[in-house]
C-alpha atoms as a PDB file:
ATOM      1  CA  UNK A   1       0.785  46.739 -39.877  1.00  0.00           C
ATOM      2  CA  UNK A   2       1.595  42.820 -41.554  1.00  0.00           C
ATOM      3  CA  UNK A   3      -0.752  42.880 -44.972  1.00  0.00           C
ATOM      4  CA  UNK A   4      -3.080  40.020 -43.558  1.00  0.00           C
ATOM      5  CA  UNK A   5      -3.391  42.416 -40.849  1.00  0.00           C
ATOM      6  CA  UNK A   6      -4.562  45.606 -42.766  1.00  0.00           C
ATOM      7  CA  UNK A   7      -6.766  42.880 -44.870  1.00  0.00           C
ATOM      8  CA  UNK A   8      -8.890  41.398 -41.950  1.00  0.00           C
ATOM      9  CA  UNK A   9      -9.386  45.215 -40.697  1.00  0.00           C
ATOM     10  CA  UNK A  10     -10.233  46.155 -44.328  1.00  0.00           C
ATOM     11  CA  UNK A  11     -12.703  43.288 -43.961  1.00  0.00           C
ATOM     12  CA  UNK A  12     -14.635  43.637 -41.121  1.00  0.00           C
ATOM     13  CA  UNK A  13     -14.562  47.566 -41.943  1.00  0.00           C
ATOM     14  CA  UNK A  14     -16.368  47.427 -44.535  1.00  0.00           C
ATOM     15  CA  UNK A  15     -19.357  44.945 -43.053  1.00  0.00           C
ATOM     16  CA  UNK A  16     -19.495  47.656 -40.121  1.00  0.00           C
ATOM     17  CA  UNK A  17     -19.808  50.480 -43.043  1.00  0.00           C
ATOM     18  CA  UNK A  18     -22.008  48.577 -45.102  1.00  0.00           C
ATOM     19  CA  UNK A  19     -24.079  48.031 -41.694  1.00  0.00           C
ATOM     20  CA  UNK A  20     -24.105  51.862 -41.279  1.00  0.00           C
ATOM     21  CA  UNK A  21     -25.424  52.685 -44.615  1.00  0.00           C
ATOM     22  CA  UNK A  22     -28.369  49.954 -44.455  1.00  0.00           C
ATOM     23  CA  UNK A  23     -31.963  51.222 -44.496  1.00  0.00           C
ATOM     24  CA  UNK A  24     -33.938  48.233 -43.814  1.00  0.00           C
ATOM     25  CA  UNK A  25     -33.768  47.605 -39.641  1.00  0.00           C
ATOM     26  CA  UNK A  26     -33.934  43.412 -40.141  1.00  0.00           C
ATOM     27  CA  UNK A  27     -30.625  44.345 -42.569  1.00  0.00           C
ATOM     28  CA  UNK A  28     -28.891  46.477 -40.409  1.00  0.00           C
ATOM     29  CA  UNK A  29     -29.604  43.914 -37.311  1.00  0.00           C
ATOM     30  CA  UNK A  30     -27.908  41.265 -39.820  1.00  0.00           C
ATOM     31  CA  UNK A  31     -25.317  42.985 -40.762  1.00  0.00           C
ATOM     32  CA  UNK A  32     -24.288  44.180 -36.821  1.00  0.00           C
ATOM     33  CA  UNK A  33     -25.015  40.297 -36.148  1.00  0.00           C
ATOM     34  CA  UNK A  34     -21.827  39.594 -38.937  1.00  0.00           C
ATOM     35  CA  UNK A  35     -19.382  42.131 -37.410  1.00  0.00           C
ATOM     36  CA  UNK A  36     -20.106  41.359 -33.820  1.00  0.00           C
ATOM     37  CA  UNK A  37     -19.374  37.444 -34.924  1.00  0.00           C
ATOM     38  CA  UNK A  38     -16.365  38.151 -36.844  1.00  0.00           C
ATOM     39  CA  UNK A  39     -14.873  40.421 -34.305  1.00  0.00           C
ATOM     40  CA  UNK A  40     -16.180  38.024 -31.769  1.00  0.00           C
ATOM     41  CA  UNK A  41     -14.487  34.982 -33.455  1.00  0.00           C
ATOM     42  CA  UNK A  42     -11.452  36.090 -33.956  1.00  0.00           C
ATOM     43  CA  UNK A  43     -10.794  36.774 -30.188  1.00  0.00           C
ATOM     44  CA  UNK A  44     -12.002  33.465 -29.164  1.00  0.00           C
ATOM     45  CA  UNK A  45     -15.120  34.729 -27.849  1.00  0.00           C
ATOM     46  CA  UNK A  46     -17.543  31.898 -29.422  1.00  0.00           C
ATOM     47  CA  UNK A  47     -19.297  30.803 -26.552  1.00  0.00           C
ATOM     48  CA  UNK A  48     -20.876  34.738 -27.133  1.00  0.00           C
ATOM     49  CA  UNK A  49     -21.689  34.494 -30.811  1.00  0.00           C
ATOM     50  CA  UNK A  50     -23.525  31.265 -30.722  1.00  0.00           C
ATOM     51  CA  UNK A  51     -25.340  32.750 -27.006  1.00  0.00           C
ATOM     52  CA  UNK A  52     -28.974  33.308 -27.309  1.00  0.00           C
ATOM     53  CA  UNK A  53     -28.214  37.312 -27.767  1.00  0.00           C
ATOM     54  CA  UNK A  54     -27.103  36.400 -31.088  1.00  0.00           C
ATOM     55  CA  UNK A  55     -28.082  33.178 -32.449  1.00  0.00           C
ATOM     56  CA  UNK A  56     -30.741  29.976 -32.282  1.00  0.00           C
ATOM     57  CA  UNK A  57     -30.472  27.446 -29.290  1.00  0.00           C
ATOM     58  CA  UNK A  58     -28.944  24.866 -32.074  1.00  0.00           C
ATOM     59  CA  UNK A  59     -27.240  26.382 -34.979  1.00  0.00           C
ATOM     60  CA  UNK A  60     -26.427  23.922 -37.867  1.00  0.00           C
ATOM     61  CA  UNK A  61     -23.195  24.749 -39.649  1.00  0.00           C
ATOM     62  CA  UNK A  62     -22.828  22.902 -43.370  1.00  0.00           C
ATOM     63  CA  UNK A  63     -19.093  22.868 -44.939  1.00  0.00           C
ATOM     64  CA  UNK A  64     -16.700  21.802 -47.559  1.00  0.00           C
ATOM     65  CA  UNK A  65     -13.215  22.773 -46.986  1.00  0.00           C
ATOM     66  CA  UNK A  66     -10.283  20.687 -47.916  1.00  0.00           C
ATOM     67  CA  UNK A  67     -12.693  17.656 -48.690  1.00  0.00           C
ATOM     68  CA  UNK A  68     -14.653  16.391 -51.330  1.00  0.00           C
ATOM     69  CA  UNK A  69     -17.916  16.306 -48.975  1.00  0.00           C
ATOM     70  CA  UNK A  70     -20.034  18.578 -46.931  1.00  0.00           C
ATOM     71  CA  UNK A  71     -19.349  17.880 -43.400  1.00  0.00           C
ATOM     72  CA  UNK A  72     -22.542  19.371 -40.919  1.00  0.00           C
ATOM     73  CA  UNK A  73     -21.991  20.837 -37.685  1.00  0.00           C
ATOM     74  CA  UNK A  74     -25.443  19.712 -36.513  1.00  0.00           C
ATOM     75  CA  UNK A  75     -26.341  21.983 -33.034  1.00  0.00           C
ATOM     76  CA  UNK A  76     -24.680  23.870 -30.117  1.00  0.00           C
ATOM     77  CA  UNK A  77     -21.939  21.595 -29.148  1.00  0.00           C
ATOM     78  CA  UNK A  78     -21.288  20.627 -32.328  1.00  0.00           C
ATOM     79  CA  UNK A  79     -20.545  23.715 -33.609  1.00  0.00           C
ATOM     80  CA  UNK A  80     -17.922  24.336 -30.639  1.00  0.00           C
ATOM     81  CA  UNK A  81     -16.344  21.624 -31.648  1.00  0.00           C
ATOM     82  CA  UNK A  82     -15.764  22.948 -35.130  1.00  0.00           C
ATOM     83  CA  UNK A  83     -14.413  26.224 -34.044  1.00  0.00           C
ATOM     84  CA  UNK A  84     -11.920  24.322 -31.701  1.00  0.00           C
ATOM     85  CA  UNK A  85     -10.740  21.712 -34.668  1.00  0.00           C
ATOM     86  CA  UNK A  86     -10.611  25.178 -36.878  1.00  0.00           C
ATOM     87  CA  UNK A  87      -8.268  27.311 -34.567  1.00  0.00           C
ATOM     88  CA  UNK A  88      -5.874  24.347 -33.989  1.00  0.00           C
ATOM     89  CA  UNK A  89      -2.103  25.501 -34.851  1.00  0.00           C
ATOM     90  CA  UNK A  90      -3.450  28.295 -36.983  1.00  0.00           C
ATOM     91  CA  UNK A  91      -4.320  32.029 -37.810  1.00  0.00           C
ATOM     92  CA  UNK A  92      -7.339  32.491 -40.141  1.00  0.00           C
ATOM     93  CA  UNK A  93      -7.675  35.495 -41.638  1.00  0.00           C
ATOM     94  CA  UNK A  94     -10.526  37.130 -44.814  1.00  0.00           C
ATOM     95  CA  UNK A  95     -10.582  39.357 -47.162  1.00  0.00           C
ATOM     96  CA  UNK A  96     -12.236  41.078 -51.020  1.00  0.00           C
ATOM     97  CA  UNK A  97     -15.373  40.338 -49.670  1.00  0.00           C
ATOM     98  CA  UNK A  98     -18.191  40.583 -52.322  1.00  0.00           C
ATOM     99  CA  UNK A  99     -21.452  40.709 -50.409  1.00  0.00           C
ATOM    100  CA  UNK A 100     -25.333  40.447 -51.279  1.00  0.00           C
ATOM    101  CA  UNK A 101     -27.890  41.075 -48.015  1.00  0.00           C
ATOM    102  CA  UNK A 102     -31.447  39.788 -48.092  1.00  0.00           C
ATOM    103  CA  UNK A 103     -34.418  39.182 -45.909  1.00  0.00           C
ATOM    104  CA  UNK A 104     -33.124  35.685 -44.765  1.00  0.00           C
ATOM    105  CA  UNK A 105     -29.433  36.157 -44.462  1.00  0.00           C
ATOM    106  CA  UNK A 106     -26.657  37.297 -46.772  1.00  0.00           C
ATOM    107  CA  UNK A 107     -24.148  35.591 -49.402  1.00  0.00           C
ATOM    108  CA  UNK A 108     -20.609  36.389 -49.489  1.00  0.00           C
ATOM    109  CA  UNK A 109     -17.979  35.241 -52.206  1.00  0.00           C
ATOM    110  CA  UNK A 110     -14.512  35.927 -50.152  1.00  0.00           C
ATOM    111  CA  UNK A 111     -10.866  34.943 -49.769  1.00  0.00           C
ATOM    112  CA  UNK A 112     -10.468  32.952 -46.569  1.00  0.00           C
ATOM    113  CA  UNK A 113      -6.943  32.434 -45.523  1.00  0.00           C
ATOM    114  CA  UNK A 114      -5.180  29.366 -42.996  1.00  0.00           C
ATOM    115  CA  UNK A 115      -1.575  30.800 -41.781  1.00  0.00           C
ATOM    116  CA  UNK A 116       0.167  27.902 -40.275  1.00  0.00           C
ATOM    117  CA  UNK A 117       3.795  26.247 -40.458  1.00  0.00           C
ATOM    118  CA  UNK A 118       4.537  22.996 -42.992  1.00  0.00           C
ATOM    119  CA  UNK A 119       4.495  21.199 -39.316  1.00  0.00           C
ATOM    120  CA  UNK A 120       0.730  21.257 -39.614  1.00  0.00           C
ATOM    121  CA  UNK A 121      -0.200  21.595 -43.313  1.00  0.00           C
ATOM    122  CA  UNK A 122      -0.945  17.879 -43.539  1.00  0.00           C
ATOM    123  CA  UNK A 123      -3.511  18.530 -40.876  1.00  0.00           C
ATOM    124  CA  UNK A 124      -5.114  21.130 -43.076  1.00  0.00           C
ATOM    125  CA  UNK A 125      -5.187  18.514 -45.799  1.00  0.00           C
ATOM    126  CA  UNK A 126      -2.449  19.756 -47.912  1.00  0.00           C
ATOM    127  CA  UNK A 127       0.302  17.595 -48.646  1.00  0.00           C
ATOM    128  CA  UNK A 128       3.580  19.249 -49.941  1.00  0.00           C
ATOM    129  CA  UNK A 129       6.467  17.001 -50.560  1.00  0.00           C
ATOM    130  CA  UNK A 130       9.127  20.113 -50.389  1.00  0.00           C
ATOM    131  CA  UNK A 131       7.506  21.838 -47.314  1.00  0.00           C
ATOM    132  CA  UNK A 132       9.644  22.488 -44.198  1.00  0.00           C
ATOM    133  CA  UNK A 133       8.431  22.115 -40.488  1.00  0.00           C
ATOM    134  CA  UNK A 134       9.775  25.147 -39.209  1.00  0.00           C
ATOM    135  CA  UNK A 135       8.707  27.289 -42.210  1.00  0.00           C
ATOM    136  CA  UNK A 136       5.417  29.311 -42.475  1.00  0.00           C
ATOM    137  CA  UNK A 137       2.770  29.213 -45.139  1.00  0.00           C
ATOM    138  CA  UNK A 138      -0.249  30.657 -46.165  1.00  0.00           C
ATOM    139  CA  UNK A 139      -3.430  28.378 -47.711  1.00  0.00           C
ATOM    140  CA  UNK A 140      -5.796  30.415 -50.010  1.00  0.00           C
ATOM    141  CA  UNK A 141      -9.032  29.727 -50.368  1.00  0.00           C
ATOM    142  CA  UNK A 142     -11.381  31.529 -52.220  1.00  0.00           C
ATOM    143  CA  UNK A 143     -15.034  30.523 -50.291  1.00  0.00           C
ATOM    144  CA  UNK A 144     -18.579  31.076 -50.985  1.00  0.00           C
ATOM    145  CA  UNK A 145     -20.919  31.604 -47.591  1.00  0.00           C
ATOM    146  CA  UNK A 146     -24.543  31.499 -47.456  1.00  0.00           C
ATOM    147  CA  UNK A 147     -25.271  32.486 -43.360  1.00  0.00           C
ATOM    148  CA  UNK A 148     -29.082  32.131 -42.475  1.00  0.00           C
ATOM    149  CA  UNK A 149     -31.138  34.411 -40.205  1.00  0.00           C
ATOM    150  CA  UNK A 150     -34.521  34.476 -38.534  1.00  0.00           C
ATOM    151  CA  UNK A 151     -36.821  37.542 -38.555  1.00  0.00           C
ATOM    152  CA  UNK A 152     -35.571  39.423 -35.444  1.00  0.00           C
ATOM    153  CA  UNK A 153     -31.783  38.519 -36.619  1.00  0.00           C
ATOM    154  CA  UNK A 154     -30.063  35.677 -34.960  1.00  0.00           C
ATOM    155  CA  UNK A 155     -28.288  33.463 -36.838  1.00  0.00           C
ATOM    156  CA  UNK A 156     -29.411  30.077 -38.177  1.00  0.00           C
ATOM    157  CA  UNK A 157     -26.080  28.339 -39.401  1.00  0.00           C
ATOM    158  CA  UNK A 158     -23.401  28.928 -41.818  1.00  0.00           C
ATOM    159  CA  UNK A 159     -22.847  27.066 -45.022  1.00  0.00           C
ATOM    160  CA  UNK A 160     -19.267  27.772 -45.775  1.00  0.00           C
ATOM    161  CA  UNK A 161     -18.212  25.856 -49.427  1.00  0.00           C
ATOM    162  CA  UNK A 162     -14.995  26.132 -50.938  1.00  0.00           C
ATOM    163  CA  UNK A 163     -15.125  27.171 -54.481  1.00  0.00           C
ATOM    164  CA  UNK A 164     -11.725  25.187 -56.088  1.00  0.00           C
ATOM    165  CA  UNK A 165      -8.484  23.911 -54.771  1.00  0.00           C
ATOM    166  CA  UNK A 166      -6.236  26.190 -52.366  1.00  0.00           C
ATOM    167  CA  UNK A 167      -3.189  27.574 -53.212  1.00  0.00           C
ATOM    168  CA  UNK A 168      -0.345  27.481 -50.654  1.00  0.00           C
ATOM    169  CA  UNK A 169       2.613  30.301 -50.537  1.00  0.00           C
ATOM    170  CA  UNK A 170       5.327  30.336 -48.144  1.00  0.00           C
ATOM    171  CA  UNK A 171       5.131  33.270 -46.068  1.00  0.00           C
ATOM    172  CA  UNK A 172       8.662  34.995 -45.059  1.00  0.00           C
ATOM    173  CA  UNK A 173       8.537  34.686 -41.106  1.00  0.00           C
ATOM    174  CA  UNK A 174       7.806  38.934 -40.995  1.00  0.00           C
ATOM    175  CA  UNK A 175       5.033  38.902 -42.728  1.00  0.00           C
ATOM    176  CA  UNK A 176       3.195  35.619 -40.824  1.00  0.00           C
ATOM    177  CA  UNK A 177       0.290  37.869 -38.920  1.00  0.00           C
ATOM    178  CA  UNK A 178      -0.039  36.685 -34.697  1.00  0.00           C
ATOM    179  CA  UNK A 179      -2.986  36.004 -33.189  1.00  0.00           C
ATOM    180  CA  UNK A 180      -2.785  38.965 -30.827  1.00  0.00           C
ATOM    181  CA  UNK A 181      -1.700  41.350 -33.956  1.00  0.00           C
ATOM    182  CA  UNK A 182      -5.438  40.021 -35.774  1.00  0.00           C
ATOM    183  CA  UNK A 183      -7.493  40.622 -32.164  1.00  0.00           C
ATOM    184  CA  UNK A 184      -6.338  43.957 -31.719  1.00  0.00           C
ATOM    185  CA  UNK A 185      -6.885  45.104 -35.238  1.00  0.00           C
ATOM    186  CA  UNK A 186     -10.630  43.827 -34.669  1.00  0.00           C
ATOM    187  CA  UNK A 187     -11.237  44.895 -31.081  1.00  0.00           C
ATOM    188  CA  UNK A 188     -12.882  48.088 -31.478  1.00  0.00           C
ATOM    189  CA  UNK A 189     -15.753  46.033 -33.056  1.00  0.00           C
ATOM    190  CA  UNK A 190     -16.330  43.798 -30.211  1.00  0.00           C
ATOM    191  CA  UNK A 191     -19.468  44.842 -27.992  1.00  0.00           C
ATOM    192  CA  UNK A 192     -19.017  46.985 -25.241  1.00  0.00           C
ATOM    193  CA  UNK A 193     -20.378  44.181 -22.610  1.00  0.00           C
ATOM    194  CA  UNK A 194     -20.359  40.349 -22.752  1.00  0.00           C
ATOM    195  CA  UNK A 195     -22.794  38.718 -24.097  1.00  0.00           C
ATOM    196  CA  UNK A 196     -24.707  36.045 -22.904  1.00  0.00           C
ATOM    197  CA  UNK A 197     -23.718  32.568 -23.339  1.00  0.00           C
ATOM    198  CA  UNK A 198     -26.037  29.450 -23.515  1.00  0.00           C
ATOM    199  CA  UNK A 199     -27.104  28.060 -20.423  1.00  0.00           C
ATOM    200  CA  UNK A 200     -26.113  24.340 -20.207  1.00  0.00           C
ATOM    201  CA  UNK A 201     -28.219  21.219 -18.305  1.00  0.00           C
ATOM    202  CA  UNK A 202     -26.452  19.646 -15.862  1.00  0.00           C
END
């Protein structure tokens, strides 16, 4: 198994372990909320994760990644649309998650990762002058989430902030982790039925 691989299972791992060991039922219900979304996420499965089994009719996500200002997702569709622009071209990946859980949500300082090729690094915001199209890279960013719940558990919105610059490695082409490599090391998480998804007007 590719490092990123064993990282992003290492990840999620420990939220589902931390989730077992949690007293407090409105903390456990979090914490199975944050799995189920990550494991949920990373197969594509967002219409599920922002459904009414798991969060508010119109989430507000708040970030600040690559850019100097906090761009807000601001409701349903809005959010999709961040996911899409996020995925683009890309494998994201986390990992050495420190996490606090409270009452009204949890705070997590974390490594999140963008695996793409130099193609598509200027789209991430990173401009190399010695990067090559065909090669693969790796942008670094250590992050700082604050993800806000209501009392029976479904999520708010996500403030995601990065917490200084990124740092970019090129990635030998062996060690670049697949899409399909990061779904199956996450699937056993997923929930044993589909969720429900928001119900749009016509």
């Amino acid at each position: 198994m590719k490092k990123a691989v064993k990282d992003v299972l290492g990840w999620i791992t420990s939220i589902k372990e931390r989730c077992d060991r949690e007293k407090d039922p409105h903390k456990k219900a979090i914490l199975k909320n944050y799995y189920t979304h990550v494991a949920l996420e990373f197969n594509g499965r967002w219409e599920e994760f922002l459904g009414p089994d798991m969060a508010i009719d119109e989430p507000v996500y708040k970030t600040r990644l690559g850019s100097e200002h906090v761009l807000t997702a601001n409701g349903y569709k809005a959010v999709l649309g961040f996911y899409n622009a996020l995925n683009q071209e890309t494998v994201l990946t986390n990992h050495t998650e420190r996490l606090a859980i409270e009452d009204w949500g949890f705070a997590s300082y974390n490594t999140f990762n963008i695996w793409t090729t130099g193609k598509h690094l200027a789209e991430q915001g990173i401009q190399m002058k010695d990067a090559e199209p065909d090669a693969h890279y790796c942008i670094s960013r250590p992050i700082a989430m604050f993800w806000n719940y209501t009392p029976d558990a479904k999520l708010i919105g996500e403030e995601v902030y990065e917490v200084c610059p990124p740092t970019v490695t090129k990635i030998p082409p062996a060690e670049f982790p697949t899409w399909e490599e990061v779904r199956d090391a996450v699937k056993s998480f997923l929930p044993p039925k589909k969720l429900r998804v928001k119900e749009m007007a016509a």
